[in-house]
Protein backbone atom coordinates (compact mmCIF):
# COMPACT_ATOMS: atom_id res chain seq x y z
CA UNK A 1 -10.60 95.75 -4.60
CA UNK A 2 -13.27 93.12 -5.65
CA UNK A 3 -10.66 91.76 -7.87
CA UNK A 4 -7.70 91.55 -5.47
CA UNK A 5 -10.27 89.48 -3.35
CA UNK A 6 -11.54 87.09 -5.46
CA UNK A 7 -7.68 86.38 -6.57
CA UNK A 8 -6.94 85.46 -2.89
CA UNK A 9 -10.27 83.24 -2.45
CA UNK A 10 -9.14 81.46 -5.94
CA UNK A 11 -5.26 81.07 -4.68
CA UNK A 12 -6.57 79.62 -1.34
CA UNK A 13 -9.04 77.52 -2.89
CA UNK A 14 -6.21 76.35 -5.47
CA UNK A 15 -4.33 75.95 -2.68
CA UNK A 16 -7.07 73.78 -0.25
CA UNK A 17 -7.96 71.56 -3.70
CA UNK A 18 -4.75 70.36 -4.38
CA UNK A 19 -3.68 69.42 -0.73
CA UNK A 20 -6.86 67.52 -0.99
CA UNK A 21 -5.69 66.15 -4.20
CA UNK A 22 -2.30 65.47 -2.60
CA UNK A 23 -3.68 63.56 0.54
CA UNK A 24 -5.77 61.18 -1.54
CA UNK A 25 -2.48 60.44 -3.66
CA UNK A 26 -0.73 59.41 -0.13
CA UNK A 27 -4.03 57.18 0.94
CA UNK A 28 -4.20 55.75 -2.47
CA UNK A 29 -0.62 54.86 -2.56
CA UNK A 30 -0.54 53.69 0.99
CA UNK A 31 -3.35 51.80 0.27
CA UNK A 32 -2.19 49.84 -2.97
CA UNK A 33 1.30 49.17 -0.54
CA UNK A 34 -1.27 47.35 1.73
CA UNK A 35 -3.02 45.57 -0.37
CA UNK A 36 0.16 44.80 -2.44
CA UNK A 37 1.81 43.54 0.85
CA UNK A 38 -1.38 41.41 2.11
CA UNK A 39 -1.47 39.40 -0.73
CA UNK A 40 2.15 38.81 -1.20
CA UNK A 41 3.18 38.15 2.07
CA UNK A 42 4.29 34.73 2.93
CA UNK A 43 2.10 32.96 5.34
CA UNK A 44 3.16 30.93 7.87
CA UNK A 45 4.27 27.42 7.38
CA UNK A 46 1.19 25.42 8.59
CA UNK A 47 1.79 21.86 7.25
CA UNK A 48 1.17 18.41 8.97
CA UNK A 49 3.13 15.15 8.70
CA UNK A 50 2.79 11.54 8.42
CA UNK A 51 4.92 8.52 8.09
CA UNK A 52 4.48 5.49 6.64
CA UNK A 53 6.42 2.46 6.47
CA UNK A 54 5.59 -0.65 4.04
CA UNK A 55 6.54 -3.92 5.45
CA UNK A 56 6.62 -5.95 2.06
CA UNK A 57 7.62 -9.42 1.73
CA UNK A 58 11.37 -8.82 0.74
CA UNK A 59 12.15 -5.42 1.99
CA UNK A 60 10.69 -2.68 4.62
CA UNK A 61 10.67 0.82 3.28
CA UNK A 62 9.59 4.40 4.81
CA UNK A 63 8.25 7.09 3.61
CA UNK A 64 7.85 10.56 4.93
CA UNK A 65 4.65 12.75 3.74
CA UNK A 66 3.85 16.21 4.34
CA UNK A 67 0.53 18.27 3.54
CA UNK A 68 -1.24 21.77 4.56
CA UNK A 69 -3.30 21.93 7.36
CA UNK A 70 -6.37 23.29 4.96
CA UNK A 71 -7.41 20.51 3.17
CA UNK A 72 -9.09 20.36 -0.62
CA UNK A 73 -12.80 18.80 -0.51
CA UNK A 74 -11.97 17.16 2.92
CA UNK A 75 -8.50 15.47 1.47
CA UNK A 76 -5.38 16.35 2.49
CA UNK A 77 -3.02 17.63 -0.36
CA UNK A 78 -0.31 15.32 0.54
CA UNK A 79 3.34 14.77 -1.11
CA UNK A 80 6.76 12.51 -0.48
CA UNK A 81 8.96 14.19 0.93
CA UNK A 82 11.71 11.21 1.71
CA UNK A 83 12.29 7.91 0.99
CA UNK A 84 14.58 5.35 3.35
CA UNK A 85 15.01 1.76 2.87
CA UNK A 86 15.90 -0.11 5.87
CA UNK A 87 18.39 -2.38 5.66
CA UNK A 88 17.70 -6.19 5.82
CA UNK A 89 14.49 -8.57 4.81
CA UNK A 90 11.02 -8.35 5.09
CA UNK A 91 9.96 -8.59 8.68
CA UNK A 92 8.35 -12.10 8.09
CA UNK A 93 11.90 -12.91 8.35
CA UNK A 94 12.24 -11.75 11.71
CA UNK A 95 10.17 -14.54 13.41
CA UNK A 96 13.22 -15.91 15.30
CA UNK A 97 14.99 -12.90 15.73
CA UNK A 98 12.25 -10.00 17.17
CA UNK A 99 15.23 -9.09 19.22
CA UNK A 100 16.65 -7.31 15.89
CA UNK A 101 13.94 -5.26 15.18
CA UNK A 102 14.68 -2.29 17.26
CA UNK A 103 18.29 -2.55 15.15
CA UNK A 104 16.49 -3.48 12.08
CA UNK A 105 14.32 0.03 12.63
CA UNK A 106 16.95 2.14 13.62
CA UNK A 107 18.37 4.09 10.75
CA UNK A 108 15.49 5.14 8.99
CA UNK A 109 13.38 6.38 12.37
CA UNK A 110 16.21 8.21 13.24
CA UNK A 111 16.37 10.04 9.37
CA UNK A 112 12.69 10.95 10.27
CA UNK A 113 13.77 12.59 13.57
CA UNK A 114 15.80 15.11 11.56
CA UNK A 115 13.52 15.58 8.88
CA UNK A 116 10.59 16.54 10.66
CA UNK A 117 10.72 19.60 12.71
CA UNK A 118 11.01 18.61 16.67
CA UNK A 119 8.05 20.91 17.01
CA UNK A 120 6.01 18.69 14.87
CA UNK A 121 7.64 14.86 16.29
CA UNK A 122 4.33 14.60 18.60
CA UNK A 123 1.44 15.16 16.30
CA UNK A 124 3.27 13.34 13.16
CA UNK A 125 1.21 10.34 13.01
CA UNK A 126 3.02 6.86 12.04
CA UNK A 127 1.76 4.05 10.79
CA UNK A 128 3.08 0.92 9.29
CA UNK A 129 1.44 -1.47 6.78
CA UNK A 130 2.47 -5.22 6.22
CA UNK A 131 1.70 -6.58 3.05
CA UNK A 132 1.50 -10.32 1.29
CA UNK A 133 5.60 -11.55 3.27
CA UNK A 134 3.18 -10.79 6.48
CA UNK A 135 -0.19 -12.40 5.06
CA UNK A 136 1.50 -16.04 4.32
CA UNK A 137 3.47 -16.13 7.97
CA UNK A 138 -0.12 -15.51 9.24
CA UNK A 139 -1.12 -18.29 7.11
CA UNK A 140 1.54 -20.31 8.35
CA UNK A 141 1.29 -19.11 12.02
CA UNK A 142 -1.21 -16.33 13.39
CA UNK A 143 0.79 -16.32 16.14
CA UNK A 144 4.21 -15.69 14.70
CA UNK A 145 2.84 -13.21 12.73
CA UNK A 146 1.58 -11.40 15.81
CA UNK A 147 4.76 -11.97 17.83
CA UNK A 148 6.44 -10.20 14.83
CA UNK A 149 3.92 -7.32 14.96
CA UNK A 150 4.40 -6.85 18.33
CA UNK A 151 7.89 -6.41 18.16
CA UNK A 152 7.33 -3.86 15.59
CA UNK A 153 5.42 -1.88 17.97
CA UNK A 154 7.32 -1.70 20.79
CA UNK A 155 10.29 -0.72 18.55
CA UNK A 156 7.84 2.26 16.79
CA UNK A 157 6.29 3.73 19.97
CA UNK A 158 9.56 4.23 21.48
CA UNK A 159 10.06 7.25 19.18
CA UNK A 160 8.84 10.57 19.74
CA UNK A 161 6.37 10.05 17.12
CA UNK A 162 2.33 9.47 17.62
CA UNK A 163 2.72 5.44 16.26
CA UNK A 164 -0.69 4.44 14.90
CA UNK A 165 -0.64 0.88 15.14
CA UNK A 166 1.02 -1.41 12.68
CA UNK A 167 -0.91 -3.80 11.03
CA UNK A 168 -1.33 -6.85 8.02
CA UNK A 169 -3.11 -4.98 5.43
CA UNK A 170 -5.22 -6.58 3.18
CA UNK A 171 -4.70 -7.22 -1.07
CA UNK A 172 -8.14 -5.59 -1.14
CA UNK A 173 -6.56 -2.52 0.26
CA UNK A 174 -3.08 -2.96 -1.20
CA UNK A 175 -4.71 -2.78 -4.74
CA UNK A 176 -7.12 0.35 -4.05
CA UNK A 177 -4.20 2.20 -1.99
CA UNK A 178 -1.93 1.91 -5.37
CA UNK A 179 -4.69 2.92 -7.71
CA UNK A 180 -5.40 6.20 -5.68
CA UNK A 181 -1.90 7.00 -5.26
CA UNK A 182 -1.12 6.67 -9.43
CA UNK A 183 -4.02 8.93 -9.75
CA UNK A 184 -3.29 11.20 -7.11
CA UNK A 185 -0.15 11.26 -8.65
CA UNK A 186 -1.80 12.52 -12.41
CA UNK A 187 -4.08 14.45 -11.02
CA UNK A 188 -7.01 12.70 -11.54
CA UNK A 189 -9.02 13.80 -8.42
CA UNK A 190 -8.44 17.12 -8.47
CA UNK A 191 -10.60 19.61 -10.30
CA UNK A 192 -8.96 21.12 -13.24
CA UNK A 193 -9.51 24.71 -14.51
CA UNK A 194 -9.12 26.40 -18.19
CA UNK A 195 -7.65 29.74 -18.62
CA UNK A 196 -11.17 31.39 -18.27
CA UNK A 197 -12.06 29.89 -14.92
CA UNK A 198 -15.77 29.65 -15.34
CA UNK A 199 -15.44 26.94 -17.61
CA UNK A 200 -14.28 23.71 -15.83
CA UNK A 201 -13.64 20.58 -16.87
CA UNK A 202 -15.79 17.97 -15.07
CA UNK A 203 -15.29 14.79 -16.93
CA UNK A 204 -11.36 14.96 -16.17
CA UNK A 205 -11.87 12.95 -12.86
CA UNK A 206 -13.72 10.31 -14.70
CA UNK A 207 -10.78 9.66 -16.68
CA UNK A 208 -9.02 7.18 -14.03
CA UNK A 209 -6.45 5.22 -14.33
CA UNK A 210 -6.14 1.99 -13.11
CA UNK A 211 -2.80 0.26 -11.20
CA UNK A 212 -1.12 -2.75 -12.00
CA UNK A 213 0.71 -3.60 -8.73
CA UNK A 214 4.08 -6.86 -8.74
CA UNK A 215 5.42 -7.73 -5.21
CA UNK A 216 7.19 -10.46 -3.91
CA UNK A 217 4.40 -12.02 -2.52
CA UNK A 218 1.28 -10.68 -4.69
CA UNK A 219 0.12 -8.76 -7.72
CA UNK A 220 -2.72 -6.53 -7.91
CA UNK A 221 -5.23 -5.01 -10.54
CA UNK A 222 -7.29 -2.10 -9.89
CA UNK A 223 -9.19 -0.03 -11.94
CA UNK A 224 -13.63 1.92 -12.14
CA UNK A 225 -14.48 -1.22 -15.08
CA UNK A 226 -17.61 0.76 -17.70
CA UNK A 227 -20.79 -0.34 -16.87
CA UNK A 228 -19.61 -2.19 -13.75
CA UNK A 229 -21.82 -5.19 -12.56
CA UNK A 230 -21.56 -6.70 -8.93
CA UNK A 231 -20.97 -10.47 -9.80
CA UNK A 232 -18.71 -10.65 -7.49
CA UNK A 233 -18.90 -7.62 -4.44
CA UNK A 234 -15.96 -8.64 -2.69
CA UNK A 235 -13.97 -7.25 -5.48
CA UNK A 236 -15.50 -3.98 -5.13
CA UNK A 237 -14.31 -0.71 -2.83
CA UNK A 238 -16.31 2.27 -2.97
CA UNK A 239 -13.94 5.36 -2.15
CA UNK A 240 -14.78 9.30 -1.48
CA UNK A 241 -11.76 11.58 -2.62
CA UNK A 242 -11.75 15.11 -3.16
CA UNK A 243 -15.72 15.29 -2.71
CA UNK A 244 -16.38 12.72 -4.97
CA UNK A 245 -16.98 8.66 -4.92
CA UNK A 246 -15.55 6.17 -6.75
CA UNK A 247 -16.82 2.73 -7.09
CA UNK A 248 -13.87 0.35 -8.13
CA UNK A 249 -12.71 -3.23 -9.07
CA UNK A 250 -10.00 -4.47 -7.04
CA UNK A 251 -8.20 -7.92 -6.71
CA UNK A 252 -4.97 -8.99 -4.74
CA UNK A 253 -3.37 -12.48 -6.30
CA UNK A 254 -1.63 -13.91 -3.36
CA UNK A 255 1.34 -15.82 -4.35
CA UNK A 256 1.46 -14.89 -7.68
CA UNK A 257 3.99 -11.75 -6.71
CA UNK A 258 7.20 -12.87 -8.71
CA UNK A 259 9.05 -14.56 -5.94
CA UNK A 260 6.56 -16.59 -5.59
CA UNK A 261 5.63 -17.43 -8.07
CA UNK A 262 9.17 -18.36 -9.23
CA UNK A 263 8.85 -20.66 -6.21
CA UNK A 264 5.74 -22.24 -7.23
CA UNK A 265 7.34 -23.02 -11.19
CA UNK A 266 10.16 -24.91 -9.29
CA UNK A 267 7.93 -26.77 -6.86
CA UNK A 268 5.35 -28.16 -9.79
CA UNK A 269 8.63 -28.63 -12.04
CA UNK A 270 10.65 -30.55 -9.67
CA UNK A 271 8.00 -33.15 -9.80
CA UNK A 272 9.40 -34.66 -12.98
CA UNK A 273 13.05 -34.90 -11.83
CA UNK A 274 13.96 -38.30 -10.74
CA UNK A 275 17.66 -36.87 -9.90
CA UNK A 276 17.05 -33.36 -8.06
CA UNK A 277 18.32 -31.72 -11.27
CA UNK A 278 16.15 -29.62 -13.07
CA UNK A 279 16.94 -27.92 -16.28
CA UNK A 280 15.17 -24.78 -16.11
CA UNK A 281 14.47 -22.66 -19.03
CA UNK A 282 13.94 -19.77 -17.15
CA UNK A 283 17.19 -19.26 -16.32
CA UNK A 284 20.66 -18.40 -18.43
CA UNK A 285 22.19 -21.46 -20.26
CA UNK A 286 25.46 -21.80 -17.69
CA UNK A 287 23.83 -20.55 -14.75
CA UNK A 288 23.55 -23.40 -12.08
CA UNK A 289 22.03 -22.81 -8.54
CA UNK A 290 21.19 -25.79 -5.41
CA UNK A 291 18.07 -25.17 -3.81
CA UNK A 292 17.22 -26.83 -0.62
CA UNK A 293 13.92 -28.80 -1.29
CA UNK A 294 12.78 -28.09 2.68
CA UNK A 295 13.05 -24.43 1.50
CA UNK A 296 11.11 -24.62 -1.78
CA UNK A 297 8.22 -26.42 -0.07
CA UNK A 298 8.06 -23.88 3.04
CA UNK A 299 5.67 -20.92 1.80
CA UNK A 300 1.90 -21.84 1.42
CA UNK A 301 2.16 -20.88 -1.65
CA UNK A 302 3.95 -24.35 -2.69
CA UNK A 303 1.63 -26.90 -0.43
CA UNK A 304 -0.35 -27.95 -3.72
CA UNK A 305 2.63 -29.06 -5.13
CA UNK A 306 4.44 -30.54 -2.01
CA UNK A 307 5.51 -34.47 -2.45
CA UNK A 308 8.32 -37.25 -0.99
CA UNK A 309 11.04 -36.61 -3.29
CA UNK A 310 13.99 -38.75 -3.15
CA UNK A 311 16.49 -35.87 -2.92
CA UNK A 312 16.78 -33.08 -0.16
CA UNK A 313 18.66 -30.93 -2.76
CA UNK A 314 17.78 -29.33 -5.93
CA UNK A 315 20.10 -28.45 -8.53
CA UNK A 316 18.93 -25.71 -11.26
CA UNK A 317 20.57 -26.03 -14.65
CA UNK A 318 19.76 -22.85 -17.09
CA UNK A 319 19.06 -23.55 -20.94
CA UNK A 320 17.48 -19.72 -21.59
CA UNK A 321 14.77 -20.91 -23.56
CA UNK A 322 11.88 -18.10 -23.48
CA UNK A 323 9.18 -20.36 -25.18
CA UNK A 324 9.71 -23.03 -22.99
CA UNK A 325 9.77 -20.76 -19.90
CA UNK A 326 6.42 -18.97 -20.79
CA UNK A 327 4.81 -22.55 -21.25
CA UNK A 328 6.12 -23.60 -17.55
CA UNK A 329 4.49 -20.42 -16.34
CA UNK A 330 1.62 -20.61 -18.17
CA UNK A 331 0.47 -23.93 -16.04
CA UNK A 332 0.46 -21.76 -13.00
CA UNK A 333 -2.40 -19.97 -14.26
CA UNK A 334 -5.59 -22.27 -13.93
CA UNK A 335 -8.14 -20.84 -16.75
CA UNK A 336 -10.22 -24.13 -17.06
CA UNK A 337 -13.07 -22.77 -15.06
CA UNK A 338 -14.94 -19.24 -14.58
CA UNK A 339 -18.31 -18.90 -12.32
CA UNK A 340 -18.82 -15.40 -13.81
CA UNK A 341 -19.36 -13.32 -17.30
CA UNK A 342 -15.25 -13.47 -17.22
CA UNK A 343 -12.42 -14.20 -15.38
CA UNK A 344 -8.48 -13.69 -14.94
CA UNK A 345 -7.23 -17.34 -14.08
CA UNK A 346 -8.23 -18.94 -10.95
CA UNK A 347 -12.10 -18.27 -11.18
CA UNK A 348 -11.53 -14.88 -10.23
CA UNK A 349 -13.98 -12.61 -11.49
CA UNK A 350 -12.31 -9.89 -13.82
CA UNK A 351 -14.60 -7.00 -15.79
CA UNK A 352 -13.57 -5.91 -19.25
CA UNK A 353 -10.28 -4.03 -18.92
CA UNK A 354 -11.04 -0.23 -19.60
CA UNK A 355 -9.17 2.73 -20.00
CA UNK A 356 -5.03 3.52 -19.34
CA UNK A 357 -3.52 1.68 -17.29
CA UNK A 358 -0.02 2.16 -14.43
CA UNK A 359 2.10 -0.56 -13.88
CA UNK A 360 4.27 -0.19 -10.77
CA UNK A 361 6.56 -1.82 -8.40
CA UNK A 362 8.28 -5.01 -9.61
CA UNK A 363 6.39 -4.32 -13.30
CA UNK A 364 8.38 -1.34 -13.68
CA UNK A 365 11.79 -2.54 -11.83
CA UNK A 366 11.87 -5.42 -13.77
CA UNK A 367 10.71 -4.18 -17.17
CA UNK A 368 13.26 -0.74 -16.72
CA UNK A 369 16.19 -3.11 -16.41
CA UNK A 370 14.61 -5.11 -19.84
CA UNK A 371 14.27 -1.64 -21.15
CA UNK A 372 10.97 -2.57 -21.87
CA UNK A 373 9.40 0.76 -20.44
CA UNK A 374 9.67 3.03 -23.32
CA UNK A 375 6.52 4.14 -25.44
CA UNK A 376 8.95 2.73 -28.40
CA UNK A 377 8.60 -0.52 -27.17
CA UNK A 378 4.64 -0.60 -26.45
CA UNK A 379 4.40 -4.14 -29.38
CA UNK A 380 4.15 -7.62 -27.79
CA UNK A 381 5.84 -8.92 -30.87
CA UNK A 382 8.91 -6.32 -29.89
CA UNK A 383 9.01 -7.23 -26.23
CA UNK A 384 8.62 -10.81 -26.85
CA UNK A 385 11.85 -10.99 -29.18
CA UNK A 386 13.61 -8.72 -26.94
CA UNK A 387 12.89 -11.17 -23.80
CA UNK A 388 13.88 -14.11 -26.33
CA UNK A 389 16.96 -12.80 -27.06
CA UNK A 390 17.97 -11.73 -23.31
CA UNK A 391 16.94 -15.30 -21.96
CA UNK A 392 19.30 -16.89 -24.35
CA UNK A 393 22.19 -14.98 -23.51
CA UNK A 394 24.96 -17.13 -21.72
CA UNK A 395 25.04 -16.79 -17.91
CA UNK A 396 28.87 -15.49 -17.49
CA UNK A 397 27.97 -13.01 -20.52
CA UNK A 398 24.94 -11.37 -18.28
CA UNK A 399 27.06 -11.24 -14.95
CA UNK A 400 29.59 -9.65 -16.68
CA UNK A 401 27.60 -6.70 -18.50
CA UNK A 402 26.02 -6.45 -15.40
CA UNK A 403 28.56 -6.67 -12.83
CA UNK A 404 26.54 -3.74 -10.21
CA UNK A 405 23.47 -5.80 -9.95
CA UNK A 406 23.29 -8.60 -7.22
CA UNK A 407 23.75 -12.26 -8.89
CA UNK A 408 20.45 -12.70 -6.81
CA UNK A 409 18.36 -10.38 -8.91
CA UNK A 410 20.20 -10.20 -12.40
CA UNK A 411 20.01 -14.26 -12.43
CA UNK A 412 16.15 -14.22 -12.08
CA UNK A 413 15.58 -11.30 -14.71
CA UNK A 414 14.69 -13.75 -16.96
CA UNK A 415 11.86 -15.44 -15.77
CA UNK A 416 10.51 -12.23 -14.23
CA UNK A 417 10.17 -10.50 -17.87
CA UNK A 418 8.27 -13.73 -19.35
CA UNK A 419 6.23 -13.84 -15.94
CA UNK A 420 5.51 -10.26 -15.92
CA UNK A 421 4.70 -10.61 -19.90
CA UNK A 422 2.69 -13.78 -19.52
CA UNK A 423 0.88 -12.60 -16.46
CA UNK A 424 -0.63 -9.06 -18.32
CA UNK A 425 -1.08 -10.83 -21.13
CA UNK A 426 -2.71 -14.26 -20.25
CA UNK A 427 -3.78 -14.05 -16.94
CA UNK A 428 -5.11 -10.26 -17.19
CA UNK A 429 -5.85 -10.39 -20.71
CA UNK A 430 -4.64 -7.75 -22.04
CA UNK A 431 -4.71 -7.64 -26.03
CA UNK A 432 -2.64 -6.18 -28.75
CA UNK A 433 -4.31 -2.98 -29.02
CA UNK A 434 -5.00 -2.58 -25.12
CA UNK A 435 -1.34 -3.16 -24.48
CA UNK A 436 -0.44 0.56 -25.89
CA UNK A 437 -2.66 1.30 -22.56
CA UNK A 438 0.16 -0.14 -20.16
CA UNK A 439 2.42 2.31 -18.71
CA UNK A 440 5.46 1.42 -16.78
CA UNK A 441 5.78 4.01 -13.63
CA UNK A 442 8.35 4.27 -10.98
CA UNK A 443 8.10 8.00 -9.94
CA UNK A 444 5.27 10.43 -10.84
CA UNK A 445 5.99 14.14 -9.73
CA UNK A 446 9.11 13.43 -7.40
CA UNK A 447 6.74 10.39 -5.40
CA UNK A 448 6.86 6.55 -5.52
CA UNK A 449 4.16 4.82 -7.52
CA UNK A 450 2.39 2.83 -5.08
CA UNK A 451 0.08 1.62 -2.03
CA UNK A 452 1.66 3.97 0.57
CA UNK A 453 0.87 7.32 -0.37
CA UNK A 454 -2.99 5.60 -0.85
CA UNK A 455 -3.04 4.69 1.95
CA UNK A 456 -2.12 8.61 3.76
CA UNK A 457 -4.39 10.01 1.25
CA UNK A 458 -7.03 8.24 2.67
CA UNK A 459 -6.06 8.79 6.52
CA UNK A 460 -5.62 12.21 6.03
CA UNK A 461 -9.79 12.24 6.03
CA UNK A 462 -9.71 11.40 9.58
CA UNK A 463 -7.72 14.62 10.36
CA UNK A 464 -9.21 17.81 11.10
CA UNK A 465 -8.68 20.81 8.62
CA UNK A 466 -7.07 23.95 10.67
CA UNK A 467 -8.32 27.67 8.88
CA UNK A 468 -4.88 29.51 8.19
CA UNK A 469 -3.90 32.48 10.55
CA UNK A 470 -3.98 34.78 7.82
CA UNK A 471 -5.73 34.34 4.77
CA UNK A 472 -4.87 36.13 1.31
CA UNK A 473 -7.71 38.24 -0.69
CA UNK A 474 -9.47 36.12 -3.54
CA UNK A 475 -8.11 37.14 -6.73
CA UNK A 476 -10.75 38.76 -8.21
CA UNK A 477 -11.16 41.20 -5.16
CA UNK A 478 -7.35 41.57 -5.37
CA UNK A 479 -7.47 42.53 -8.99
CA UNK A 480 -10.39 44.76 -8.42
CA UNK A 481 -8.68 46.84 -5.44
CA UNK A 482 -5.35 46.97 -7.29
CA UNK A 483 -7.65 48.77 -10.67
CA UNK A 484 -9.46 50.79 -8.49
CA UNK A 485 -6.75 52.40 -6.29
CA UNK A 486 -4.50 53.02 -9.16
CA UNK A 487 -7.37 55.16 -11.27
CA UNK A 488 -7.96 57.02 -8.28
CA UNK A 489 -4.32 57.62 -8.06
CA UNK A 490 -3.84 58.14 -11.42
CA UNK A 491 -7.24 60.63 -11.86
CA UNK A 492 -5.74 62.59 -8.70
CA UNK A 493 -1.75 63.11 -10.47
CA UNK A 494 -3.94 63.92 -13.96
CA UNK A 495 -6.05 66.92 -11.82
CA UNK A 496 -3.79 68.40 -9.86
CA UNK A 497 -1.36 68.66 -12.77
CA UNK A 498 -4.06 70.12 -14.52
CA UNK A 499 -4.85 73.08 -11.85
CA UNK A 500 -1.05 73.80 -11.80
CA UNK A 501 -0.73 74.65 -15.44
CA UNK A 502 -3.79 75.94 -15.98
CA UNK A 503 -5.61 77.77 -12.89
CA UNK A 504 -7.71 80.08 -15.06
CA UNK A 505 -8.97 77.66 -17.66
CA UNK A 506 -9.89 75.28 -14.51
CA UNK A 507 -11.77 78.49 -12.63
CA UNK A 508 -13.38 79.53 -15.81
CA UNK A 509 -14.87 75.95 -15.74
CA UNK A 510 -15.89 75.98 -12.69
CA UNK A 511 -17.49 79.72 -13.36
């Protein structure tokens, strides 16, 4: 009797244990589905945007950024998202014709409108930044350049967007904007990880890069000199990125951006013509061009040269002779005095160059149509005979290889290389083993190299960082929940298999 008994209390025991066992399975499972499902889940979109557009001195262009709302050490995490150039000039150009501007505006404000989501058209900030085309109309007329800037924000705030202001930014600001972006861009700011995350890699941000910057209007260099000394503060911007500062060198060369400085060769040459012809090395033996001496003498940038000339026209005669043409150029650069340790031409204080260095805008334009950006061609001696052997080339030979390019730009090719060569290499002194440094950018990870996406970077401090709605599990407590529900699942299968097959052994245990 005592037997039958204690077989019943042993089924029903057997029987309670394993739909213990069983329940924990279900919770265990249920609860590796949870956390499986928590930290895969996609989160809602919670992303800002801004838009900026960069007045330059030849050309307008917008750009369209977009970042999370939880920013990384206080700085927004921002990309390029789209690119428009609007159609037409600079807006310096616009001084007689405001009226356009709305027109002028048009195409690329309405692209924005369907690129950002309607929800977002209110708190999308925009802001637009003139550059050196801007700085000489102010030094021509303050007033003209504010009736210009006016126009442009009348047009602006007459989209749905929050319009920020528009504005003449400085070179100062031009050059520091470009350097963050290229290093944004290489991810110089942010901290980088090894495989075993508790070893980091500190130095990395130290490793900066700095930005050579060609306009129109300007050039800029940029770049954290070693050992810096202040001889010269207003060269200096001290920046905070990513929870760290950086103390840099920065200085914006106005009218020394290559169509200017094309403008200032012919002003100082013409001085020697007695007949309004000038033969111009810088240009392709055969090409011929009449410039309007009025025109020549109309930027700033020319007054030092301005005289009575007995001629109204100019007449420019190629002879493609690169020697000649770098010695022309070379007189633009005045290196006959320096108040400091060093200089760059001009008396303008310049540290010793240090480190890598990304050339941008115009640099890279005009040396990827030289194909003179690859790492195969990093020699001066290489560039220089490849530059010597383009300028030579006959003027109808050049337009007809290069029949898609506008005579505008393909006929001034020329003396852009040997500028752009004799600029780096003379006026920034760059040297024969430092020129390996130089590298020729035009995107870096699917965004343009230069000021603009500086210049959000930096703005995106000013905006508040939003906590997402739902936040995933670290990793490590992720990991950790994931081992420990599947042992318990796995330890609950392995026991209740085992009191299936063998009840007695598992009694006799317990016994």
């Amino acid at each position: 009797m005592e037997d039958i008994k204690d077989s019943e209390v042993k089924r029903f025991c057997s029987k309670n244990i394993l739909v213990i066992l069983g329940f924990s399975s279900i919770i265990a499972v249920i609860a590796l589905i949870a956390v499986g499902m928590t930290q895969n889940k996609p989160l809602p979109e919670n992303v800002k945007y801004g838009i900026v557009l960069d007045a330059g001195s030849s050309h307008t262009s917008l750009y369209i950024y977009k970042w999370p709302a939880e920013k990384e050490n206080d700085t927004g995490v921002v990309h390029q998202i789209e690119e428009c150039k609007v159609k037409g000039p600079g807006i310096s150009k616009y001084i007689n014709k405001s009226n356009e501007i709305d027109t002028y505006l048009t195409e690329c404000m309405e692209r924005s409108k369907k690129v950002i989501p309607s929800s977002q058209h209110q708190e999308t900030p925009v802001y637009l930044g003139a550059t050196a085309g801007m700085r000489l109309l102010r030094m021509e007329s303050e007033q003209s350049a504010e009736r210009v800037l006016d126009a442009v924000s009348r047009s602006l705030s007459n989209y749905p967007f929050d319009f920020q202001g528009a504005r003449i930014i400085t070179g100062q600001e031009e050059g520091a904007y470009g350097w963050i972006t290229i290093n944004y861009l290489l991810g110089k700011f942010t901290q980088t990880f090894s495989w075993l995350s508790f070893v980091s890699h500190d130095n990395y941000g130290d490793e900066t890069y700095g930005a050579l910057d060609l306009g129109g209007a300007s050039t800029q260099i940029t770049f954290v000199p070693l050992n810096y000394s202040m001889e010269s503060p207003e060269n200096s911007l001290q920046f905070r990125l990513y929870g760290k500062d950086y103390l840099v060198y920065t200085h914006s060369f106005l009218c020394y951006g290559k169509d200017q400085a094309l403008w200032q060769k012919l002003a100082k040459d013409i001085q020697v013509s007695s007949n309004g012809i000038l033969r111009d090395p810088c240009f392709h033996p055969g090409y011929e061009k009449v410039v309007n001496v009025s025109e020549l003498y109309k930027t700033p940038c020319t007054k030092r040269f301005e005289k009575t000339l007995p001629f109204d026209k100019l007449q420019i005669q190629g002879t493609g002779d690169y020697q000649k043409c770098k010695e022309s150029i070379l007189d633009l650069f005045n290196t006959s005095y320096c108040p400091y340790s060093q200089c760059a031409f001009n008396g303008i204080f310049l540290p010793p160059l240090q480190g890598s260095f990304g050339a941008f805008s115009a640099f890279y334009f005009v040396m990827d149509f030289l194909n003179l950006t690859s790492e195969k061609v990093s020699s001066q001696e290489k560039m220089t005979e490849i530059m010597a052997n383009f300028c030579s080339r006959p003027w109808e030979e050049i337009r007809t290889s290069f029949a898609e390019v506008k005579e505008k730009y393909l006929s001034e090719y020329c003396f852009s290389g040997v500028y752009i060569l004799s600029l780096l290499l003379q006026g920034y002194h760059f040297s024969n083993d430092s020129w390996e440094q130089i590298h020729f950018m035009g995107k870096i990870q699917g965004s343009n190299a230069g000021w603009t996406l500086g210049y959000m970077l930096n703005l995106t401090n000013m905006i508040p960082a939003e906590q997402p709605s739902s936040a995933r599990l670290p990793h490590s407590i992720y990991i950790f929940l994931m081992v420990l529900f599947s042992l318990i699942l796995v330890a609950v299968i392995i026991t209740g298999l085992f009191i299936c097959n063998k009840p007695s052994y598992f009694w006799k245990e317990m016994v």
